[in-house]
Protein backbone atom coordinates (compact mmCIF):
# COMPACT_ATOMS: atom_id res chain seq x y z
CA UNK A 1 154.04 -218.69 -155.77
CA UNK A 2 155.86 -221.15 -153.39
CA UNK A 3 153.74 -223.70 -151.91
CA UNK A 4 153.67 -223.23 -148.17
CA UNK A 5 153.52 -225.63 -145.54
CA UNK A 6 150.62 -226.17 -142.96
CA UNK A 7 151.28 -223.51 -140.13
CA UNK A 8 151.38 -225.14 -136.77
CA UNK A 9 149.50 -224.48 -133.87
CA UNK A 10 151.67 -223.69 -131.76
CA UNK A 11 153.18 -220.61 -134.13
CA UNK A 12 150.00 -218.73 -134.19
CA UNK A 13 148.68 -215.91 -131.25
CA UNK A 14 145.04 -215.53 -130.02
CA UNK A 15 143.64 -219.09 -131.68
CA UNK A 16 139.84 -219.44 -132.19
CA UNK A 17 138.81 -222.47 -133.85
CA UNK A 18 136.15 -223.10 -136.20
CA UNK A 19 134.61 -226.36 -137.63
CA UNK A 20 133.05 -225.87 -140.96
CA UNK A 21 131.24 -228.65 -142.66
CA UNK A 22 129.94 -229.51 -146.62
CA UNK A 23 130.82 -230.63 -149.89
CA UNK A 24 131.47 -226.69 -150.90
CA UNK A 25 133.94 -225.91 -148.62
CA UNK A 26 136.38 -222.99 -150.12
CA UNK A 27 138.56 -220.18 -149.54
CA UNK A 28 135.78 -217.71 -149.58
CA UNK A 29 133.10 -219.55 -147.89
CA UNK A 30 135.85 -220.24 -144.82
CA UNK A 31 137.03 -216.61 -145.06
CA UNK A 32 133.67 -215.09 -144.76
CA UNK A 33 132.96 -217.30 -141.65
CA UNK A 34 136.29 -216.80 -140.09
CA UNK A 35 135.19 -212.24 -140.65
CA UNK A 36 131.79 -212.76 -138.81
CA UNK A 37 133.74 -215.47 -135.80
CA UNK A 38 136.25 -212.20 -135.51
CA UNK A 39 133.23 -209.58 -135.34
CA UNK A 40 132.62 -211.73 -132.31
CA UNK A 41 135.94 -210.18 -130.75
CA UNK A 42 136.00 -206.74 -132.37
CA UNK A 43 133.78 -204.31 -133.90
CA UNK A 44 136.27 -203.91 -136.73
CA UNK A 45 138.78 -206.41 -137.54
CA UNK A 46 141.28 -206.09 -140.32
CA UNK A 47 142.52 -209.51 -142.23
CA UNK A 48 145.72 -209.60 -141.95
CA UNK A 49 146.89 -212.75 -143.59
CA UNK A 50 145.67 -215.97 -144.73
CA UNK A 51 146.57 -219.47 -145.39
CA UNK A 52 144.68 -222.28 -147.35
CA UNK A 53 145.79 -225.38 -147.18
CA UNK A 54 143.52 -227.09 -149.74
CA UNK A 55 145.21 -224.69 -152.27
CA UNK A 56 148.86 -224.78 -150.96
CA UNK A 57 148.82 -220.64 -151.07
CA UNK A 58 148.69 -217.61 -148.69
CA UNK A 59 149.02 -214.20 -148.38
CA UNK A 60 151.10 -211.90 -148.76
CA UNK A 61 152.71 -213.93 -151.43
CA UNK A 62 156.56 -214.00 -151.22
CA UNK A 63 159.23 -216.76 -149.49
CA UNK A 64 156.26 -217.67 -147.08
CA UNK A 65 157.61 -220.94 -145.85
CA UNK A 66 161.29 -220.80 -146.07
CA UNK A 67 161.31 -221.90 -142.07
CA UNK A 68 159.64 -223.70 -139.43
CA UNK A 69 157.31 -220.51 -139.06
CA UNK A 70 155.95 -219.24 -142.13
CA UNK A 71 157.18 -215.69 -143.01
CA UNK A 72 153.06 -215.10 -143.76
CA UNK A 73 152.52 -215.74 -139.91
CA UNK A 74 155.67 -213.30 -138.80
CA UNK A 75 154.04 -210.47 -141.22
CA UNK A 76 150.91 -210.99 -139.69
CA UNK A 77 152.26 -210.82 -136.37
CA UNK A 78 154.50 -207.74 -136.93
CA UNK A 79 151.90 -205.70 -138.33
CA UNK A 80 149.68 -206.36 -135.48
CA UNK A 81 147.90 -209.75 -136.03
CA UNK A 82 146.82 -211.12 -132.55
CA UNK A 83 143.42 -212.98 -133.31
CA UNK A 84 144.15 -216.17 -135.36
CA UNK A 85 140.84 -218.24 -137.31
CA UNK A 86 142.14 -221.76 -137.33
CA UNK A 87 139.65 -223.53 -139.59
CA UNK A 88 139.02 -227.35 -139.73
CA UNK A 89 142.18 -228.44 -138.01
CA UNK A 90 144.21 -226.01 -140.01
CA UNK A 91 142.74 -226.26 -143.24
CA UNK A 92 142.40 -222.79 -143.47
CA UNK A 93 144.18 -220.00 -141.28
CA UNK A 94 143.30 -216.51 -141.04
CA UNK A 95 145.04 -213.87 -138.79
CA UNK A 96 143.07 -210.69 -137.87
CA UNK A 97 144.69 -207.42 -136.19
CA UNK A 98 142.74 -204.71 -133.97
CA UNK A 99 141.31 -207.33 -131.08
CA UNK A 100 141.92 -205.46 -127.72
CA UNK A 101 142.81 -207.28 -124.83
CA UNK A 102 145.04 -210.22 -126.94
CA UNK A 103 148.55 -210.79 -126.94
């Protein structure tokens, strides 16, 4: 897998930020919080894709970061991703799809 590059702010649609703290700070723990923060928008969200930045990976694996956007944020986007979880200043990113009423 191709390490990808942090996603930048100003790439990502519908942005809701999240501050976790603690020693134990991982890909599941931040994706789990980042699920209930969406339930706050929709009664059923769908994860989309995801970036971790502590890790250097994301999904859907593939050429995620051959540009200035991330090919992980356009498939996200394309198949209907308007609710981005920006955790800890990018640390994590997750990008959820079925959120009426965002762009």
């Amino acid at each position: 897998m191709q390490d990808c590059q942090t996603p930048r702010e100003e790439n990502l649609q519908g942005v809701v930020h999240l501050r976790l703290q603690g020693p134990h700070l991982d890909l599941e723990r931040a994706k789990e919080a980042s699920r209930h923060l969406a339930h706050t928008y929709a009664s059923n969200p769908e994860l989309v894709s995801w970036y971790d930045g502590k890790e250097k990976t994301f999904f859907p694996e593939g050429e995620c970061c051959t540009d200035e956007k991330p090919d992980c944020l356009e498939y996200a986007r394309s198949r209907g991703g308007n609710l981005t979880v920006e955790v800890n200043d990018m640390e994590y990113v997750f990008v959820y799809r079925g959120v009426q009423g965002l762009q």
